[in-house]
Protein backbone atom coordinates (compact mmCIF):
# COMPACT_ATOMS: atom_id res chain seq x y z
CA UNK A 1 21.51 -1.84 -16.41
CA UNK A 2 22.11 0.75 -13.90
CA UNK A 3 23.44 3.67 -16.45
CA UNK A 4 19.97 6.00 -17.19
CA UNK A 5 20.37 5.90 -21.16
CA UNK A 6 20.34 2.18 -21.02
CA UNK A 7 16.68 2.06 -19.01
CA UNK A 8 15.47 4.87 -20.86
CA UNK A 9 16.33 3.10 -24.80
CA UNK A 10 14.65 -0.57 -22.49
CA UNK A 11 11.56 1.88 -21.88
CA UNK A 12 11.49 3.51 -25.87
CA UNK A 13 11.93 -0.24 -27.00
CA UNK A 14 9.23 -1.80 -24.71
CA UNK A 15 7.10 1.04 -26.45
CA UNK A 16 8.48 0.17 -29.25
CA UNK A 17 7.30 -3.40 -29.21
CA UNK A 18 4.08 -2.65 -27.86
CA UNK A 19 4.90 -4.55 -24.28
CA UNK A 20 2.85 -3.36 -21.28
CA UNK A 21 4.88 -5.54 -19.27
CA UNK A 22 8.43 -4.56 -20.41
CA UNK A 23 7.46 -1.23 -20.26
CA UNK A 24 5.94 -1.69 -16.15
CA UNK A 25 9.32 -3.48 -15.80
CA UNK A 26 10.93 -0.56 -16.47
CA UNK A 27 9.66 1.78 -13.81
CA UNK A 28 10.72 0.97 -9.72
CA UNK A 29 7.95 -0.22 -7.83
CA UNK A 30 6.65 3.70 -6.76
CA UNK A 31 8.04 5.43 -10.13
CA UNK A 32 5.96 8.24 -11.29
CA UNK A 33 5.22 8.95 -14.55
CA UNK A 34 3.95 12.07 -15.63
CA UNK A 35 2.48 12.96 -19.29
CA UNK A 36 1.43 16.83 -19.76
CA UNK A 37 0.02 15.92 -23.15
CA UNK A 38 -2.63 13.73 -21.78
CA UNK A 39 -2.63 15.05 -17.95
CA UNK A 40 -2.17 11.53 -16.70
CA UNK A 41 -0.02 10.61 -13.75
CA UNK A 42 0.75 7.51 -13.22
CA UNK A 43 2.26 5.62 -10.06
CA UNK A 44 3.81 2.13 -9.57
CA UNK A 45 4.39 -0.83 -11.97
CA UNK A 46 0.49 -1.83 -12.34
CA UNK A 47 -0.31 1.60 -13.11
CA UNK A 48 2.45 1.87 -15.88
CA UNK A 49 1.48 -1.58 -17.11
CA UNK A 50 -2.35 -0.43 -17.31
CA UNK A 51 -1.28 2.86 -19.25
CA UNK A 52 1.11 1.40 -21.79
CA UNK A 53 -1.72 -1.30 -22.78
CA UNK A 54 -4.58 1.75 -23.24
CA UNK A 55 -1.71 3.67 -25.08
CA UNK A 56 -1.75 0.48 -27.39
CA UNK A 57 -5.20 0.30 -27.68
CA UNK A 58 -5.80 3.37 -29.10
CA UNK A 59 -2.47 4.01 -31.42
CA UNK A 60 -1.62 1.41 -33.30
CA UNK A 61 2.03 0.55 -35.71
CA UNK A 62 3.59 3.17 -32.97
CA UNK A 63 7.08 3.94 -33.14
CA UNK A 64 9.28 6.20 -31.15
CA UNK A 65 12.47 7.93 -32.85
CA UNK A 66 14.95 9.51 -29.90
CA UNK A 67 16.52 12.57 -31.94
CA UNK A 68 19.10 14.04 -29.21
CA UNK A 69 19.57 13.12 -25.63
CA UNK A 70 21.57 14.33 -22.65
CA UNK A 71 22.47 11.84 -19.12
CA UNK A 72 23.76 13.95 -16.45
CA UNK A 73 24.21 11.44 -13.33
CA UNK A 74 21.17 9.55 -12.91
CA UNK A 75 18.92 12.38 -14.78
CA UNK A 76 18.71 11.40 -18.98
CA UNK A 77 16.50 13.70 -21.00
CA UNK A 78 16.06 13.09 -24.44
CA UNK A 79 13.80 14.61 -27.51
CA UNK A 80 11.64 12.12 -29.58
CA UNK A 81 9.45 12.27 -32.69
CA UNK A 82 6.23 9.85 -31.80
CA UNK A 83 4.74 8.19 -34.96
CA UNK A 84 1.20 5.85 -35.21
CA UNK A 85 -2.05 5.30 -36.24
CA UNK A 86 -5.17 6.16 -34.14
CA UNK A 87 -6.61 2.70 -34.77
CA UNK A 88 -8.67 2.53 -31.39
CA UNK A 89 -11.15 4.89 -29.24
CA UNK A 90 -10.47 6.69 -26.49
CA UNK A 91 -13.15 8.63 -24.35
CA UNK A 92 -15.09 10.85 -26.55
CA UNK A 93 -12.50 9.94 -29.50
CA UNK A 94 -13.52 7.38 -32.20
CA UNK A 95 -10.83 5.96 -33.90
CA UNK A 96 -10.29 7.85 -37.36
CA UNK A 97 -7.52 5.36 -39.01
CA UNK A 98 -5.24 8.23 -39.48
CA UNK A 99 -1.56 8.71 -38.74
CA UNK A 100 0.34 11.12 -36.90
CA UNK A 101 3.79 11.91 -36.06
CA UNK A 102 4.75 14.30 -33.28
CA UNK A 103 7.64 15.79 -31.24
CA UNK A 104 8.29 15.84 -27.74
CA UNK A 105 10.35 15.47 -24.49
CA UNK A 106 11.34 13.63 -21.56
CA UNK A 107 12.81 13.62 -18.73
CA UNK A 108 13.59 10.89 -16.17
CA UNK A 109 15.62 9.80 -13.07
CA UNK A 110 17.13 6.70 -12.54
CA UNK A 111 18.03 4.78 -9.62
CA UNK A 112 19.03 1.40 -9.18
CA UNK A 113 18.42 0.50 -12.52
CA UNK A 114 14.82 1.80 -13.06
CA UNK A 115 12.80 4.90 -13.47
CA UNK A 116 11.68 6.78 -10.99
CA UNK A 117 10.48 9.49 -11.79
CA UNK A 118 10.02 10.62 -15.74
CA UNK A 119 7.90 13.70 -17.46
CA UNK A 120 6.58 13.73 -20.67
CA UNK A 121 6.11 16.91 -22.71
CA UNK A 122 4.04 16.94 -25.97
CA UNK A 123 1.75 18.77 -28.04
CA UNK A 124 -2.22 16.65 -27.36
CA UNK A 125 -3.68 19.14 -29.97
CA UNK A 126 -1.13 18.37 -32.40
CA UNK A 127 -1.71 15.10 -32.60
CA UNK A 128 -5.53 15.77 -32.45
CA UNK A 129 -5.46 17.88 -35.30
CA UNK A 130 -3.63 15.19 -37.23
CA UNK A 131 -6.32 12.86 -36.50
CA UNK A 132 -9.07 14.60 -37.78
CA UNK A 133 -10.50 15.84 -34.26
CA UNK A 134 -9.18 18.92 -33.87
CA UNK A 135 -9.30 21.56 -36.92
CA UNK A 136 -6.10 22.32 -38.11
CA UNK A 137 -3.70 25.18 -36.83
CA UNK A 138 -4.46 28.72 -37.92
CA UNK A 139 -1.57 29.87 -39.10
CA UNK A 140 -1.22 34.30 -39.88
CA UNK A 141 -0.49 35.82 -43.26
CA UNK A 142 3.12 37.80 -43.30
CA UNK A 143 2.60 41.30 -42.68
């Protein structure tokens, strides 16, 4: 399981599943993640493992779509639609029982088989507003 696409589909189905520990197993031992939609960072298997489960707590019946990707040696970036139900708090953030689907990015490096480094790019107020905790978008009348 060397080849970058095939971690990266063993990390989207460990999500998938909703398996902390499949999804720790995926990352080597110091791999970073990175998610500038929440701000978090984090580093190592444990950490992983810890973020996956609060990710579960708080979203539940989620399910992530890849919609294009690209593997360039051990580099694999792909675009994904994120679908769930906020079904559990989160700091500040009662659960409101609604669902939300949003788009986003990633990109990883992969070396010996696991993830070492991977970035995720998404749109927090998106999915906020499709909560309920966030207003919706103002969008501008054609001029």
């Amino acid at each position: 399981m060397n080849d970058p696409k095939t971690v990266n589909d063993a990390w989207r189905d460990a999500l998938n599943r909703g398996d902390p520990d499949a999804v720790a197993a995926c990352f080597a031992r110091d791999g970073v993640l990175v998610d500038h939609g929440t701000g978090l960072r984090a580093t190592g298997r444990a950490d992983n493992r810890e973020t996956a489960a609060a990710f579960f707590k708080a979203f539940s019946d989620l399910h992530i779509e890849q919609t294009s990707h690209l593997t360039v040696g051990s580099e694999f970036a792909a675009e994904w639609t994120m679908r769930g139900v906020h079904t559990g708090d989160l700091p500040g953030m009662p659960a409101t029982g609604r669902s939300f689907s949003v788009a986003g990015a990633k990109f990883t490096q992969v070396r010996n088989g696991e993830i070492v480094s991977a970035a995720l790019y998404w749109n927090m107020a998106d999915l906020l507003s499709q909560v309920g905790l966030l207003p919706p978008p103002q969008t501008r009348a054609a001029t």
